[in-house]
Protein backbone atom coordinates (compact mmCIF):
# COMPACT_ATOMS: atom_id res chain seq x y z
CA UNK A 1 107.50 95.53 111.50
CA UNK A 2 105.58 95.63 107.98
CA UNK A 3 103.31 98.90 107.96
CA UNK A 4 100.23 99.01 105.70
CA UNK A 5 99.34 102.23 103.32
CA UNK A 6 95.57 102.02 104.46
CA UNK A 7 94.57 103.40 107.90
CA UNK A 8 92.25 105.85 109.18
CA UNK A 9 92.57 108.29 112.68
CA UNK A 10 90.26 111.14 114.28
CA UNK A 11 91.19 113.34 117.11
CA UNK A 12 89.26 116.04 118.42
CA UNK A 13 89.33 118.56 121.60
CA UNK A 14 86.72 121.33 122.84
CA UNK A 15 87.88 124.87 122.38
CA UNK A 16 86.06 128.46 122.85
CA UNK A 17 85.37 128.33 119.15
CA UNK A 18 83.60 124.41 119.23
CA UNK A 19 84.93 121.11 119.00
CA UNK A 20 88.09 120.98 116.94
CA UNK A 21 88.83 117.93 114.80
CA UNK A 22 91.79 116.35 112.87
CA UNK A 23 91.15 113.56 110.48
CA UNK A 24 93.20 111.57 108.79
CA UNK A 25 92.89 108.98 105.99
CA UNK A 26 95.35 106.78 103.93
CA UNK A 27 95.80 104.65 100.92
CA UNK A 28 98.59 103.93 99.04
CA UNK A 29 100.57 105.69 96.78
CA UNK A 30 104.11 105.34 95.10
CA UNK A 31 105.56 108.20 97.40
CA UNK A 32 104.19 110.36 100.32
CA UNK A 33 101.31 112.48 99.04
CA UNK A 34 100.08 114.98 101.78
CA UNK A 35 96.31 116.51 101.07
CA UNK A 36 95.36 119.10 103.02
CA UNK A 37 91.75 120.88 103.76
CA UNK A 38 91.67 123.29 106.53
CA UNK A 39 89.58 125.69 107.29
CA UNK A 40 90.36 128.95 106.23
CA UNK A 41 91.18 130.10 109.90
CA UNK A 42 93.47 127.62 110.25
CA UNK A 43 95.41 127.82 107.18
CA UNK A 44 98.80 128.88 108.74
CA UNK A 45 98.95 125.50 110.66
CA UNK A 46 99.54 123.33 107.50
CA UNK A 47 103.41 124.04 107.58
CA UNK A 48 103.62 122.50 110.63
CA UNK A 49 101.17 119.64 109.94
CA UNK A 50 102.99 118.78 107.34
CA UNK A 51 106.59 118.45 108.98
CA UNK A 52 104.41 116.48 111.80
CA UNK A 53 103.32 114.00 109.49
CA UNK A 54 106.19 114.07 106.88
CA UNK A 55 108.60 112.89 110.56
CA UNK A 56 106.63 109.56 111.38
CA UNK A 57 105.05 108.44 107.27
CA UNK A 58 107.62 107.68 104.36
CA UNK A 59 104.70 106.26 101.58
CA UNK A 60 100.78 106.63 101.00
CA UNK A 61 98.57 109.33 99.85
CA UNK A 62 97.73 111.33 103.38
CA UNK A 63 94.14 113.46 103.74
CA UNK A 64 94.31 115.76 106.73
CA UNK A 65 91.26 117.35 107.46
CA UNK A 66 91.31 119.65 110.16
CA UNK A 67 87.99 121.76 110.47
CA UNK A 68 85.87 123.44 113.33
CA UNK A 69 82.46 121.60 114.33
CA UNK A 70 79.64 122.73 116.94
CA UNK A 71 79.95 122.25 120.51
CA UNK A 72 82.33 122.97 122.09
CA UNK A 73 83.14 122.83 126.42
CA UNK A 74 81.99 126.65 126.88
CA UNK A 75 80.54 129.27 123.72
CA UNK A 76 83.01 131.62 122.99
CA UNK A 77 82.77 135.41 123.34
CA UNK A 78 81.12 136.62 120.64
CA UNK A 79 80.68 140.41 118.76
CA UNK A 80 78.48 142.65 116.55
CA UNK A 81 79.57 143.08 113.45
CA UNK A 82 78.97 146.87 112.97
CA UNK A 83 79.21 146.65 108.67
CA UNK A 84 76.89 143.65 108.67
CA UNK A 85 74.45 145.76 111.17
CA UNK A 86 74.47 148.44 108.34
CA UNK A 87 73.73 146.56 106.08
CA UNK A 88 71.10 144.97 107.53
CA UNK A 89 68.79 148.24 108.59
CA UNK A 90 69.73 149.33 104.68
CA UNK A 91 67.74 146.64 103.74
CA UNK A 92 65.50 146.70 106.61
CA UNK A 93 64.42 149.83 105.33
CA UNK A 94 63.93 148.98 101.84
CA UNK A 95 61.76 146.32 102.38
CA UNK A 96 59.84 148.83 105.11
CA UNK A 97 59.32 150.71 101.98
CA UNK A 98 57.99 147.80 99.29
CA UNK A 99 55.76 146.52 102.12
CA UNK A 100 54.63 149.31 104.69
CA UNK A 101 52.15 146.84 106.63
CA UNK A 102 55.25 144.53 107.32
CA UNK A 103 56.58 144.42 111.06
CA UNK A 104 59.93 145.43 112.27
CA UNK A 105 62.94 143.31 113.23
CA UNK A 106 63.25 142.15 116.05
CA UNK A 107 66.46 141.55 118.05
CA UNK A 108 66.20 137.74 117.63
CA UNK A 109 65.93 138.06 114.03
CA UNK A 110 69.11 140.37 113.58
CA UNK A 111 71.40 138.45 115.49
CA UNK A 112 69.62 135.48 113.59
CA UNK A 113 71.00 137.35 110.51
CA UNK A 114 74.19 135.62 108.88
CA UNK A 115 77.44 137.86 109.47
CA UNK A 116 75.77 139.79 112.43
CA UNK A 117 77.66 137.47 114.89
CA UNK A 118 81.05 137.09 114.65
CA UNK A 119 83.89 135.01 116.72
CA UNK A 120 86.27 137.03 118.22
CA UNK A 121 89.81 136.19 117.09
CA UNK A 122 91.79 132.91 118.00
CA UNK A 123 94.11 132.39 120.47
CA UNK A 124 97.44 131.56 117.98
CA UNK A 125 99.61 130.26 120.22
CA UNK A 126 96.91 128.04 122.19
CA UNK A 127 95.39 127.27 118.93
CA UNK A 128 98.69 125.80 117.46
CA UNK A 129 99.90 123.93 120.48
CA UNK A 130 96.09 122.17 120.73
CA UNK A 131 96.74 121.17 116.56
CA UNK A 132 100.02 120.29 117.02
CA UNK A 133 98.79 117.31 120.02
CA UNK A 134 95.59 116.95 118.09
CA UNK A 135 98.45 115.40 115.29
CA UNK A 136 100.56 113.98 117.40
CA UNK A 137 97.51 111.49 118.89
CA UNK A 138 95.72 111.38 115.56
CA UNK A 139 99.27 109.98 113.84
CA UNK A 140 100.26 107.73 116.46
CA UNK A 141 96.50 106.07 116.41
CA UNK A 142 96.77 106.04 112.25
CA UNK A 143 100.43 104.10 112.26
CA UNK A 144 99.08 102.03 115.05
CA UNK A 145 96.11 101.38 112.02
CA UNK A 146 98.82 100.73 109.73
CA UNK A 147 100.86 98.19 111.82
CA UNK A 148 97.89 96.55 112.08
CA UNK A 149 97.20 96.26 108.79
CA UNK A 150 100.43 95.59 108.21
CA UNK A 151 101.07 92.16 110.00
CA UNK A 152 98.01 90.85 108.13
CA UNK A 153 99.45 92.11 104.76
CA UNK A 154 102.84 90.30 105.88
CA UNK A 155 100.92 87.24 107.09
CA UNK A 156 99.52 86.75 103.91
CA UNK A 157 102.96 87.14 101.65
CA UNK A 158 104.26 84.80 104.06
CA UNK A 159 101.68 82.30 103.61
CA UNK A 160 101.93 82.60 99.55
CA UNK A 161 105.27 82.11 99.60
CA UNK A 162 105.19 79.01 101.80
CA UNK A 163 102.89 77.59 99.85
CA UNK A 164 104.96 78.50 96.09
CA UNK A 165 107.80 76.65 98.25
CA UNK A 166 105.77 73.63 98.40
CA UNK A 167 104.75 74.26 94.65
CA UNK A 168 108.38 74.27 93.82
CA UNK A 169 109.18 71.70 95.79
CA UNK A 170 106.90 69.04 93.92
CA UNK A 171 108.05 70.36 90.20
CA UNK A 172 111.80 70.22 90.53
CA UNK A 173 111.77 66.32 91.02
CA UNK A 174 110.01 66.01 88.10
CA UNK A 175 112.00 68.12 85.57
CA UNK A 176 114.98 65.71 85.18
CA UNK A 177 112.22 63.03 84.49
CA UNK A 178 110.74 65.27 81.86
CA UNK A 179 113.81 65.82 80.37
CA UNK A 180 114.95 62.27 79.96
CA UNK A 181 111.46 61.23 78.77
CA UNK A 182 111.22 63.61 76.19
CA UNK A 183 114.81 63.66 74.71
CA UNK A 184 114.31 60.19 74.33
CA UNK A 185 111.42 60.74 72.30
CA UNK A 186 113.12 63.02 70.33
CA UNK A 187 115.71 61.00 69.57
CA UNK A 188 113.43 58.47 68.02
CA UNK A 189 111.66 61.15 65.64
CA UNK A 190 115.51 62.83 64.65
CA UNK A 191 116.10 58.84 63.45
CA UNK A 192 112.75 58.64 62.01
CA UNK A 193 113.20 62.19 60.01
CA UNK A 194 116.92 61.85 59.21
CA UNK A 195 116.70 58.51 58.27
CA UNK A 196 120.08 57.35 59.35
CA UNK A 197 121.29 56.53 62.72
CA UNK A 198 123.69 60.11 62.92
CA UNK A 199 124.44 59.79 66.59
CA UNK A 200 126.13 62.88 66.21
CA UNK A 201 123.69 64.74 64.66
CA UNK A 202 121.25 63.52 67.31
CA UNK A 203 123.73 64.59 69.98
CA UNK A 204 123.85 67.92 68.75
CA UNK A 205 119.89 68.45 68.12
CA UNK A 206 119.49 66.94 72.21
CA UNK A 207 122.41 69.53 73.42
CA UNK A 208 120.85 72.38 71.61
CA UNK A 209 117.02 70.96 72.87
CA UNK A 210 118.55 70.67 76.41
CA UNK A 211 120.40 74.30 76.77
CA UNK A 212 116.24 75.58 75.40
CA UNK A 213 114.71 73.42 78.34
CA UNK A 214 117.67 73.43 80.85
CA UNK A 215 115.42 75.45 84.25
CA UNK A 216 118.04 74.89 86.89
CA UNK A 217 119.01 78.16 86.94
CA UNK A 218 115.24 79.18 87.42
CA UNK A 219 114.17 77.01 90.23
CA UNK A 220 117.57 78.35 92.16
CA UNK A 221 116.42 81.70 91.43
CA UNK A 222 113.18 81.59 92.53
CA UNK A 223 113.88 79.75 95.96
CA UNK A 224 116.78 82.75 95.92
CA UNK A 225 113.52 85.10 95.69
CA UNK A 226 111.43 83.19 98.02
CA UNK A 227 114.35 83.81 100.72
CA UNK A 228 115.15 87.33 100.27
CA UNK A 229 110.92 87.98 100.33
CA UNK A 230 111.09 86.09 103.82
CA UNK A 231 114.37 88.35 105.36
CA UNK A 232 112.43 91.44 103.99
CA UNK A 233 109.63 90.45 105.77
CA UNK A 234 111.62 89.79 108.85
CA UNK A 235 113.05 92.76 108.47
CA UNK A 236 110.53 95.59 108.60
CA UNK A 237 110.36 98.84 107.82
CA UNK A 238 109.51 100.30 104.59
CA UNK A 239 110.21 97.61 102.22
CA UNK A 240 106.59 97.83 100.07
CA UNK A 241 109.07 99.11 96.96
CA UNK A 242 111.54 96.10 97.97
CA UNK A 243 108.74 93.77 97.88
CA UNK A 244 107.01 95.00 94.40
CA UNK A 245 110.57 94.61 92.77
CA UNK A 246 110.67 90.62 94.24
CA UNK A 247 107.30 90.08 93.06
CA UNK A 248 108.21 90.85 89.51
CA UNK A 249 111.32 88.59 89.27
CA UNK A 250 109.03 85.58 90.99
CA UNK A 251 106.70 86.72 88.04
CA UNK A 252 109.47 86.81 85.60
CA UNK A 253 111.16 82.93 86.64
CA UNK A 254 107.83 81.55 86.56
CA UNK A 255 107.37 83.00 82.91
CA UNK A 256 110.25 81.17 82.03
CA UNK A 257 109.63 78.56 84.11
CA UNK A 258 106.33 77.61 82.10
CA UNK A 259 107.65 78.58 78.37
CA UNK A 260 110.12 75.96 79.06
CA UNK A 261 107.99 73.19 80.85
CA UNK A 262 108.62 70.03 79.15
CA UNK A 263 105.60 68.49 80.24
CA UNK A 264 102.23 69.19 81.22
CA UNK A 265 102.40 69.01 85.12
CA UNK A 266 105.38 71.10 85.36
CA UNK A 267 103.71 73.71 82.55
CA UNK A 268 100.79 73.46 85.44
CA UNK A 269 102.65 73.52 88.22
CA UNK A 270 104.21 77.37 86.47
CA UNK A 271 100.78 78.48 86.59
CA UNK A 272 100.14 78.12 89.98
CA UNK A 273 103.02 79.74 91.12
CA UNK A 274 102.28 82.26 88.63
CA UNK A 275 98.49 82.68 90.46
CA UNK A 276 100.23 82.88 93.73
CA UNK A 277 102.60 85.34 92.71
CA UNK A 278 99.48 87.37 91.59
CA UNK A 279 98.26 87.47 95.19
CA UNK A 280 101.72 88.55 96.24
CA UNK A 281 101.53 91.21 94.26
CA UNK A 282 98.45 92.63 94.99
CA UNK A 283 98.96 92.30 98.40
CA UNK A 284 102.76 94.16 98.56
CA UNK A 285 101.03 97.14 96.56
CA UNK A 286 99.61 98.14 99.88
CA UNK A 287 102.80 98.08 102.19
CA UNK A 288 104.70 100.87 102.59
């Protein structure tokens, strides 16, 4: 199966502390890029989120966000914070001083105050084994993203290159035409410019002429291409770097293909393949 670069996956379970959350997004990239942000609580958890993810992904540029959020299925046991409580009558009294009329605190506002209430510490080992399934079901519903994305991105190729093989296959009866046609009309200006009827000399300008026009060799490469684009697909797996390399030596034959078109529906028929080709292209830069 073709996987796609691009996917997106959110998991998320209620803990004493709130709801916790792992997000993930992907795009491509030319190797596996993995971007962390964590919370600051929950820093020592990116080792293992990285060999988690780094096991199932081989190419894109990975966000994991992993983060705390309010809610929550019960509050968690919370504590004064006895320097923040000093602090807070220190200033208290201070501004009891500037402003004498003023009113006291009262409890709602202190525990209102930022710092007064803290969390009381996590639970490590419950903690890590709720991240580590929280990455587990947020991967599994990401590559399930990317398969999906995948088959369309593989659908497409396939398409393209059925339809270059019906390109090709309308050209190549036309190029020994072509080649006929116009060494014929070469022939007649040679005469006309060498003034003398130097078969030999003719026979040597049309050999030369037909080694610079002779596309055999191109047309068997590219239907080579077009099969080995079809088993790759077929195939699976990570073959985005595979499929980028193909692309260019379509794109490459066709070049050749049209600098050496010998008339003006095979020069146009090189163009279209090179337009399709295009697509291909754009299309395998997002398979991994």
């Amino acid at each position: 199966m073709i996987h796609s670069m691009t996917g997106y996956a959110v998991a998320s379970a209620d803990t004493p502390r709130g709801t916790l959350s792992l997000e993930l997004r992907s795009v491509n990239s030319r190797f596996l890029d993995l971007q962390f942000r964590i919370a600051d609580e929950l820093r020592a958890l990116e080792p293992a989120l990285r060999e988690v993810l780094a096991g199932r992904l081989t190419r894109g540029k990975v966000d994991c966000r992993l983060y705390f959020s309010a809610g929550g299925s019960r509050p968690g046991r919370q504590t004064l914070n006895a320097a923040a409580l000093d602090e807070l009558a220190k200033l208290a009294g201070e501004a009891a001083d500037a402003f004498p009329g003023a009113g006291a605190l009262r409890v709602a506002d202190v525990l209102r105050w930022p710092g007064v209430l803290s969390e009381g510490p996590l639970d490590e080992e419950q903690t890590r084994a709720t991240v580590e399934g929280l990455a587990r079901q947020a991967l599994e519903e990401l590559v399930a993203a990317r398969a999906r994305e995948g088959a369309r991105l593989a659908k497409i190729v396939g398409e393209r290159v059925g339809e270059m093989r019906r390109r090709l296959a309308e050209v190549a009866p036309l190029v020994p035409q072509a080649l006929a046609a116009y060494q014929e009309k070469l022939a007649q200006r040679l005469r006309e410019a060498i003034g003398s009827a130097d078969d030999e000399r003719i026979r040597t300008e049309l050999a030369v002429f037909g080694v610079k026009t002779d596309v055999d060799e191109e047309l068997t490469r590219l239907v080579a291409h077009f099969d080995e684009v079809e088993r790759a697909l077929a195939k699976g797996g990570a073959m985005g770097k595979r499929l980028d390399f193909l692309a260019q030596e379509l794109n490459r034959e066709a070049n050749t293909l049209a600098s050496k078109a010998a008339t003006q529906r095979i020069s146009d028929g090189a163009l279209e393949l090179k337009l399709l080709i295009e697509q291909v292209r754009e299309q395998v830069q997002n398979i991994e």
